[in-house]
Protein backbone atom coordinates (compact mmCIF):
# COMPACT_ATOMS: atom_id res chain seq x y z
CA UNK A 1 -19.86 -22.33 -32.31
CA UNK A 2 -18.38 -23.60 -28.82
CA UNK A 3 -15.10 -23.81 -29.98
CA UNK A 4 -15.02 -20.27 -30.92
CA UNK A 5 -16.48 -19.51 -27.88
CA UNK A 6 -13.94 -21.70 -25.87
CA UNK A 7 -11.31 -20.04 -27.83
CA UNK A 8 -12.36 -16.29 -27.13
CA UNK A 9 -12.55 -16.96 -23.49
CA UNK A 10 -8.99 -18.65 -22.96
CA UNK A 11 -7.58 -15.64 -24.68
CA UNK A 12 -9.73 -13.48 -22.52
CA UNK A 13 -8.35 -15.25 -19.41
CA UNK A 14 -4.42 -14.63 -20.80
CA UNK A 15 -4.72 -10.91 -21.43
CA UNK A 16 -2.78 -8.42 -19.20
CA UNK A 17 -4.93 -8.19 -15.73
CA UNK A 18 -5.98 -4.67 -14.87
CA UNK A 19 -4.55 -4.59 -11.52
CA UNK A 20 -1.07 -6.83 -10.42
CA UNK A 21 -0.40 -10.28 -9.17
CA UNK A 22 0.14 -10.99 -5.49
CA UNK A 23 3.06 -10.92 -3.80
CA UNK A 24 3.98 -13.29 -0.97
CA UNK A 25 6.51 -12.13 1.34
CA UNK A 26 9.58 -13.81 2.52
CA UNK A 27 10.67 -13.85 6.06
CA UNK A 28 8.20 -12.10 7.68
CA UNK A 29 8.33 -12.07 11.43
CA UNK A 30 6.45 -14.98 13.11
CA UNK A 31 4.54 -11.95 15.08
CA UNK A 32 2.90 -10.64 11.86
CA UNK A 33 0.59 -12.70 9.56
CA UNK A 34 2.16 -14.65 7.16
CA UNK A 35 -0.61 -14.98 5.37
CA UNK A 36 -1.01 -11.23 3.77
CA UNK A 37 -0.58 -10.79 0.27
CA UNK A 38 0.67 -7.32 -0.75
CA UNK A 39 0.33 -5.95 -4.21
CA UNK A 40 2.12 -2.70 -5.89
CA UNK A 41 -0.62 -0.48 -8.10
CA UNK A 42 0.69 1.56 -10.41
CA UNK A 43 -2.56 3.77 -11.00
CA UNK A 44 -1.99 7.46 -9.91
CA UNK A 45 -4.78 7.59 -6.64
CA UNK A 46 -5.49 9.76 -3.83
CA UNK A 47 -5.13 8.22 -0.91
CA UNK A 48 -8.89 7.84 -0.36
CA UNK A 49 -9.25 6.56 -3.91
CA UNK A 50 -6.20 4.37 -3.48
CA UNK A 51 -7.86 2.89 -0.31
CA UNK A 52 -11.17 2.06 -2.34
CA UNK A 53 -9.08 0.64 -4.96
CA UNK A 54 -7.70 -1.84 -2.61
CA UNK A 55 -11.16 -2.69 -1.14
CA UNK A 56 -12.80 -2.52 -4.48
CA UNK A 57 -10.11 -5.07 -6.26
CA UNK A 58 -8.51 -7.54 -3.14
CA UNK A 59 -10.81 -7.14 -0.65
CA UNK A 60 -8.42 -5.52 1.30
CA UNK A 61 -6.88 -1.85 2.76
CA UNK A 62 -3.61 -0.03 2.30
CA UNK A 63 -0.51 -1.31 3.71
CA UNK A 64 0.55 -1.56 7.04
CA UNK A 65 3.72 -1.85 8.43
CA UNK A 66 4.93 -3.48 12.09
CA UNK A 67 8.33 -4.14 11.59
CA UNK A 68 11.56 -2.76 9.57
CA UNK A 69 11.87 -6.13 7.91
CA UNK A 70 7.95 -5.53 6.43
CA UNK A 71 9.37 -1.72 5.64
CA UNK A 72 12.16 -2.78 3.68
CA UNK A 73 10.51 -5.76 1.99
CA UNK A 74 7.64 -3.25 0.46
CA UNK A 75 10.24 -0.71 0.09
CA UNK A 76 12.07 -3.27 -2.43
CA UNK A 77 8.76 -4.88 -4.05
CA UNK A 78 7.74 -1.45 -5.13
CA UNK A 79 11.30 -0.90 -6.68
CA UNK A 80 10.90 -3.86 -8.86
CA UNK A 81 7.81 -2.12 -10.42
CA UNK A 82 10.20 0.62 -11.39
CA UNK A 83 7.50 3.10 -9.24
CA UNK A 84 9.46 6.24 -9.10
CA UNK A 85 6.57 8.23 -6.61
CA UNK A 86 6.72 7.28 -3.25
CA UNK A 87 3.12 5.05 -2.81
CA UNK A 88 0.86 5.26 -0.23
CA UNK A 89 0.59 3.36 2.93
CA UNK A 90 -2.33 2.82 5.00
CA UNK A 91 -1.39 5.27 7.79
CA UNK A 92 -3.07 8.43 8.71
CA UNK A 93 -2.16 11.52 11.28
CA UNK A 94 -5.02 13.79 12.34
CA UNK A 95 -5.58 15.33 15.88
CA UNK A 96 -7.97 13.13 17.82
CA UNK A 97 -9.29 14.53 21.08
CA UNK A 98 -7.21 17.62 21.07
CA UNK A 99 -3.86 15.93 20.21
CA UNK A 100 -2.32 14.32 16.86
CA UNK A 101 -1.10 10.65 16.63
CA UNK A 102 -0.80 8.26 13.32
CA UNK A 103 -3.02 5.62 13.03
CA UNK A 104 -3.30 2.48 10.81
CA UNK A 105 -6.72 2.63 8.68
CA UNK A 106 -6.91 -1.33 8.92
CA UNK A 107 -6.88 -0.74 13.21
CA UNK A 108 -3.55 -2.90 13.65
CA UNK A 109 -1.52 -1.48 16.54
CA UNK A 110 0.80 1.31 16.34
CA UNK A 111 3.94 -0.83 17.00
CA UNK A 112 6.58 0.75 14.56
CA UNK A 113 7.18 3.94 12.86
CA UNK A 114 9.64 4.80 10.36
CA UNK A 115 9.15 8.27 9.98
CA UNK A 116 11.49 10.81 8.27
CA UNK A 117 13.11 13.53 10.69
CA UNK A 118 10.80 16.65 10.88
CA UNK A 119 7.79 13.89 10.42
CA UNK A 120 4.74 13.25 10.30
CA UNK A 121 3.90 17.14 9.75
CA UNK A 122 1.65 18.27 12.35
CA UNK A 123 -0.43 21.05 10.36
CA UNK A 124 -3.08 19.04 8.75
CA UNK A 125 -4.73 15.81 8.49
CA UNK A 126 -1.68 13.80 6.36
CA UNK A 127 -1.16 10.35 4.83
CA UNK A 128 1.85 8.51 4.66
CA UNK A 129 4.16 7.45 1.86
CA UNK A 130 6.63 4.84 1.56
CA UNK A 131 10.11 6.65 0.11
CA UNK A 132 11.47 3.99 -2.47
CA UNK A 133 14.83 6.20 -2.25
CA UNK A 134 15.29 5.30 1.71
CA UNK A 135 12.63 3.56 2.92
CA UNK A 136 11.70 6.12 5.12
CA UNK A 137 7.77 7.42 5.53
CA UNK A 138 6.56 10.83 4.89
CA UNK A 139 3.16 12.99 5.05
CA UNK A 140 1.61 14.36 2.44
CA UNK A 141 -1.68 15.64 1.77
CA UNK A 142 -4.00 13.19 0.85
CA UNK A 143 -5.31 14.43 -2.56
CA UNK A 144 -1.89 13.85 -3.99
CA UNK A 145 -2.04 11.50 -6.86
CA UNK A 146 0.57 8.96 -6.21
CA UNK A 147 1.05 5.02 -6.59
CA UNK A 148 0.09 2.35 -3.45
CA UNK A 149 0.47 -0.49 -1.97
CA UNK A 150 -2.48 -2.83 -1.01
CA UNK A 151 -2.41 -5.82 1.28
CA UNK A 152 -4.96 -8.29 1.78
């Protein structure tokens, strides 16, 4: 019986994984953390559920970028899962105390943007997407179902 059992659980631990592997980032910026992991998620969210998804599975938040290096390097992981939908990055615009400004959801400082022109929209609260076309970020309302990125 414990070989069979041995058995079934090695071929349990090589079936596809529900959610992708980690992704290590090259030649980040000695003022970010080397140390995040980012990973691509295919699953159609919204941007709340995509946020729970990437507390729920790494432990960690939506993506946040500080530098154009960090832009382009998500910009071209996300390409090589053939993700067509701009994802979701952890940045949010509301108004706060009468006027707006983007914030990152994980609290990092507001030290780069990369915003499209006529961005972010200044109507509603909006989340932001990472264009895999141009690398450039866009709002959007945040019940869209669309792809994301996670780091952790």
């Amino acid at each position: 019986m414990w070989p069979c059992l041995l058995l079934a659980l090695a071929l349990l631990g090589t079936s596809a994984a529900s959610h992708p592997a980690p992704h290590q980032l090259q030649g980040v910026p000695a003022s970010e953390t080397a140390q995040l992991r980012y990973a691509v998620v295919r699953k159609l969210r919204t941007y709340a559920g995509a946020q729970d998804y990437c507390q729920n599975t790494y432990r960690g938040q939506l993506a946040s970028v500080h530098s154009s290096a960090r832009n382009k390097e998500l910009q071209q992981l996300a390409k090589t899962y053939h993700i067509f939908i701009s994802p979701w990055i952890g940045a949010v615009t509301s108004r706060r105390e009468g006027k707006w400004e983007s914030y990152w959801e994980d609290s990092s400082p507001w030290n780069y943007a990369n915003w499209a022109p006529t961005q972010p929209l200044h109507i509603v609260t909006t989340c932001t997407t990472l264009s895999i076309r141009d690398g450039l970020w866009r709002s959007r309302f945040c019940f869209q179902l669309r792809p994301f990125i996670c780091q952790y």
